[in-house]
Protein backbone atom coordinates (compact mmCIF):
# COMPACT_ATOMS: atom_id res chain seq x y z
CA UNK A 1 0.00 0.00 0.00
CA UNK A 2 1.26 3.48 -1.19
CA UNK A 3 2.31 6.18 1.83
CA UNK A 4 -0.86 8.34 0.66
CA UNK A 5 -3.23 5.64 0.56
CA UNK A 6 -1.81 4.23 4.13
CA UNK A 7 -1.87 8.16 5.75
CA UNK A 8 -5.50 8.31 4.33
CA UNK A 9 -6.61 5.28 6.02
CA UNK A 10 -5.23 6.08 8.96
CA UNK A 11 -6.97 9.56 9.06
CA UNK A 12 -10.10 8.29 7.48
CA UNK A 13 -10.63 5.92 10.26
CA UNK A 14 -9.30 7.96 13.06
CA UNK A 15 -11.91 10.88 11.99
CA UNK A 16 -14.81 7.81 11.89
CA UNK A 17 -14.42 6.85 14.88
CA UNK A 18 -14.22 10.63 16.68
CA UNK A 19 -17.37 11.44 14.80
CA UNK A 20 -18.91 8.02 16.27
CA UNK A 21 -17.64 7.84 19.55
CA UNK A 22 -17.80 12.21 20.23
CA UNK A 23 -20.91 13.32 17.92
CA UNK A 24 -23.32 10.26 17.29
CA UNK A 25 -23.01 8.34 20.78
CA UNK A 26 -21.51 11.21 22.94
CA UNK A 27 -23.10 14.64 23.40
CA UNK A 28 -20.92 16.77 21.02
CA UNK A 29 -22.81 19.14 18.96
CA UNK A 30 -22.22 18.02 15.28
CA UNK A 31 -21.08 22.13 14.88
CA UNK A 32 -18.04 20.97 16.65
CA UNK A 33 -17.44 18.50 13.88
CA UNK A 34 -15.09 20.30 11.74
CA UNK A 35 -12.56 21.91 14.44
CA UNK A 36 -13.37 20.32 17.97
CA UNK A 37 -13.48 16.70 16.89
CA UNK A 38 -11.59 16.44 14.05
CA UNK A 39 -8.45 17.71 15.85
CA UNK A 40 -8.93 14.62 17.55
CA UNK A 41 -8.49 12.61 14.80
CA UNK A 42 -5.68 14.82 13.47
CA UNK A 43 -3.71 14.23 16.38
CA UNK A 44 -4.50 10.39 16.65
CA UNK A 45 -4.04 9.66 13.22
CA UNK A 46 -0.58 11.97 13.18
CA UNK A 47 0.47 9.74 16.48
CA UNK A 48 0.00 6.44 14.38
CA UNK A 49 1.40 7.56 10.65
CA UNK A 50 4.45 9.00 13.17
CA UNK A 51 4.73 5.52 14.31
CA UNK A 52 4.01 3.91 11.06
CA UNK A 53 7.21 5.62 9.23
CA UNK A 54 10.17 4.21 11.80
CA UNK A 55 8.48 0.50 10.97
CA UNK A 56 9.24 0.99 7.50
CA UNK A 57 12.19 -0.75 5.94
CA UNK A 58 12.84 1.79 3.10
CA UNK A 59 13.78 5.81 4.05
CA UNK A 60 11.70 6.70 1.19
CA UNK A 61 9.10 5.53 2.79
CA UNK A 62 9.77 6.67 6.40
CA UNK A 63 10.24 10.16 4.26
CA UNK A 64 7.10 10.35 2.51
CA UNK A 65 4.82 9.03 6.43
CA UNK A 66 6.68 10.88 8.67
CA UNK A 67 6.15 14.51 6.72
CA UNK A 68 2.71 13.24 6.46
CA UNK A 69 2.58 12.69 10.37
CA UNK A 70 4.35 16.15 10.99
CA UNK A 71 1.45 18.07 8.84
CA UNK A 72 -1.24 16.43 10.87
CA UNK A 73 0.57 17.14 13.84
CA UNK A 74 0.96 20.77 12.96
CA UNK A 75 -2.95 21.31 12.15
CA UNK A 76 -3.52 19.31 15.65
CA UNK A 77 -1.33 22.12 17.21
CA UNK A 78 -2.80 24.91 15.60
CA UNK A 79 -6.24 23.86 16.13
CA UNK A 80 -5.18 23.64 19.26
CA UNK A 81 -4.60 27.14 19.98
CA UNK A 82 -7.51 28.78 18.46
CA UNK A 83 -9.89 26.82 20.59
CA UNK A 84 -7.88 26.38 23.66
CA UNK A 85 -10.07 28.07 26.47
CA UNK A 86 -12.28 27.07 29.39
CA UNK A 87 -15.36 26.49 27.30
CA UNK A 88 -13.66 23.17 25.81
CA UNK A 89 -11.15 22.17 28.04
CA UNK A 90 -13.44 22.80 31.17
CA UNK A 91 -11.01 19.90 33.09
CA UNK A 92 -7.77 21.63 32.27
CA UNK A 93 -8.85 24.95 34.68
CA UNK A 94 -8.57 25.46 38.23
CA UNK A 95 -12.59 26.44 39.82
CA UNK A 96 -10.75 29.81 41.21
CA UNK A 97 -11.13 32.75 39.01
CA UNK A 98 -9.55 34.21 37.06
CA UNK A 99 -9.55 30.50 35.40
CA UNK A 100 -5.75 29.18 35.86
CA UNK A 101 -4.41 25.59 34.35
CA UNK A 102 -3.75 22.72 37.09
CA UNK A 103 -0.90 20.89 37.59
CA UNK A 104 -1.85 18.17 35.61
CA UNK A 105 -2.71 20.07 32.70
CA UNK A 106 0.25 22.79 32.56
CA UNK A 107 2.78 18.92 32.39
CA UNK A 108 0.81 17.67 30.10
CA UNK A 109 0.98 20.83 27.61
CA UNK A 110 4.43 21.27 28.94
CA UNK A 111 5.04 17.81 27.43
CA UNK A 112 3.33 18.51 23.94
CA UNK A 113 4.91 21.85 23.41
CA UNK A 114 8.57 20.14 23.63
CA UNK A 115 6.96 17.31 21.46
CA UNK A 116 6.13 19.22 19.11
CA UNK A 117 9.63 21.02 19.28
CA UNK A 118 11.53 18.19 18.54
CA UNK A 119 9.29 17.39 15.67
CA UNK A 120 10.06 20.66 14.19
CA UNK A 121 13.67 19.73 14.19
CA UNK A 122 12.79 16.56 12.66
CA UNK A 123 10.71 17.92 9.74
CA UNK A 124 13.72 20.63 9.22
CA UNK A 125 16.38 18.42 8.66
CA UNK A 126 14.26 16.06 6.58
CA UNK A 127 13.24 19.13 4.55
CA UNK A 128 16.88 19.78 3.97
CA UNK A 129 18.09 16.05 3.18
CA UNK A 130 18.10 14.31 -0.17
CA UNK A 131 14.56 11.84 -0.16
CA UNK A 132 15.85 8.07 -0.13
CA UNK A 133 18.79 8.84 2.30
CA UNK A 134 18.97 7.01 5.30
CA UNK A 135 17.24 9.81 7.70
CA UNK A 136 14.66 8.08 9.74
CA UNK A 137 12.27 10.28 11.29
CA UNK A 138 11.48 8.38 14.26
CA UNK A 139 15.32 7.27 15.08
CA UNK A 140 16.09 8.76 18.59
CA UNK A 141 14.53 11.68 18.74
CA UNK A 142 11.43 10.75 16.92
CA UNK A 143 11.32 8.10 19.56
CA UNK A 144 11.04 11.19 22.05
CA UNK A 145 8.46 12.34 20.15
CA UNK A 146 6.56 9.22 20.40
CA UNK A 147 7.43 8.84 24.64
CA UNK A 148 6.09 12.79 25.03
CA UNK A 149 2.83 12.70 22.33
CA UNK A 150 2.25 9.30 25.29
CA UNK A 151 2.78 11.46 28.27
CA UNK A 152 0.96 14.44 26.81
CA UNK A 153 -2.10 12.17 26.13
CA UNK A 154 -2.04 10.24 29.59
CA UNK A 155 -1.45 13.60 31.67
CA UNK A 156 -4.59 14.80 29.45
CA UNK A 157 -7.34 11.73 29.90
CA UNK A 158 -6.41 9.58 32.33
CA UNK A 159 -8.71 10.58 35.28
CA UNK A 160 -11.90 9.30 32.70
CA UNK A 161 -9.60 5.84 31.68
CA UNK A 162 -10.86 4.31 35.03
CA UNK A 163 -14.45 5.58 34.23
CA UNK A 164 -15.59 3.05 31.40
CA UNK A 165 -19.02 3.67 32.18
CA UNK A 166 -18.96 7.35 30.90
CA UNK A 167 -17.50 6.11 27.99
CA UNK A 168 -20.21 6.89 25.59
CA UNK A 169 -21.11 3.67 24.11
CA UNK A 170 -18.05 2.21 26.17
CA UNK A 171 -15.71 3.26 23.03
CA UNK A 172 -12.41 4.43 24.49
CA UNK A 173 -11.52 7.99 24.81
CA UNK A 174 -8.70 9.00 22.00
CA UNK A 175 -6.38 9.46 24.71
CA UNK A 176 -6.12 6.29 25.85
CA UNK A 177 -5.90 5.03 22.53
CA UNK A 178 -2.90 7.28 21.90
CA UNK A 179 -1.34 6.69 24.76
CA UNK A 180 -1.68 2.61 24.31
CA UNK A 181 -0.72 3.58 20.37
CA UNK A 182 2.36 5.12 21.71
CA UNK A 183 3.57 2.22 23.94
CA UNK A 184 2.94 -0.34 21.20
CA UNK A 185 4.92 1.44 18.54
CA UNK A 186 8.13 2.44 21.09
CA UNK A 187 7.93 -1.49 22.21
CA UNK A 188 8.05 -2.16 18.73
CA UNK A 189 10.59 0.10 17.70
CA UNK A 190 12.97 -0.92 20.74
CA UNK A 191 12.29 -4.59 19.92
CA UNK A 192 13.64 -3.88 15.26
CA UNK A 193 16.80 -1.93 16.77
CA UNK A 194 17.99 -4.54 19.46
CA UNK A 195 17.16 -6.89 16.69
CA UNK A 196 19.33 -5.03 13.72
CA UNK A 197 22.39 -4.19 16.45
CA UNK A 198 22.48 -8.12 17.16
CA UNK A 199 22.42 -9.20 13.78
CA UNK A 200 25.26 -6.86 13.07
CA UNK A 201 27.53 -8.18 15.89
């Protein structure tokens, strides 16, 4: 399967299942469609395709998913910012007022700003290098990425993991599923270098 029709699948399915699990089960206004919930499935589906480009054997390939990762990454953070307030991230604020973030929520964005940093320096130097050289975006630092996009999601949603029954129609929140996603692909990851650095001894 080509890189576009892999990144579409990915995105396709991440942005079914927000729309199922946020709009047609859950209480999410279907006006909240376009920006609210489908940053959700940016940033899931940017998580995965991230993930997706260090399995691949060929740096072409890695090339062509990982700058597809880093755009929906991007658009996540972006989206982000324009609707980052009380009014959708209700959990995020302290009751006092003026409104100021907790604890939990200042690591957790602390944790996706430097994230995102990092994946800025990726994207830059595999702007600048020659497509089907042997960068690999998610080779050390991309595995930082990976560790921090896991941290920034768990910090995020883990207070409602334990709480299956608010789960509307007991589908998962996207948190959890990134967070899982994340653990999976730096297990995986670990697992292909230990196995290339032994075969090379």
């Amino acid at each position: 399967m080509s890189s576009k029709k892999l990144s579409l699948l990915v995105l396709l399915g991440s942005l079914g299942f927000a729309v199922l699990r946020y709009n047609i089960l859950g209480d999410v206004p279907y006006s909240d469609l376009p920006f609210f919930v489908a940053n959700k499935a940016f940033a899931y589906a940017g998580l995965v395709i991230l993930g997706i480009a260090g399995l691949q054997s060929t740096s072409s390939q890695r090339h062509k998913l990982g700058m597809g990762a880093a755009w929906l990454l991007t658009l996540h953070v972006l989206i982000s910012l324009a609707l980052f307030s009380p009014a959708y991230f209700e959990k995020f604020y302290q009751s006092d007022y003026p409104p100021r973030l907790t604890l939990t929520a200042s690591l957790s964005l602390l944790s996706g700003c430097i994230a995102f940093v990092c994946l800025i320096h990726l994207w830059r130097v595999s702007i600048k290098t020659r497509r089907g050289t042997e960068l690999s975006l998610i080779s050390g630092m991309g595995r930082i990425v990976i560790a921090l996009a896991a941290a920034h999601t768990a910090l995020m949603g883990y207070q409602v993991w334990v709480m299956p029954e608010k789960w509307p129609g007991l589908l998962p929140p996207i948190t959890l599923l990134a967070s899982l996603s994340a653990v999976v692909i730096l297990i995986e990851t670990f697992k292909r270098k230990n196995r290339t650095f032994q075969e090379e001894q």
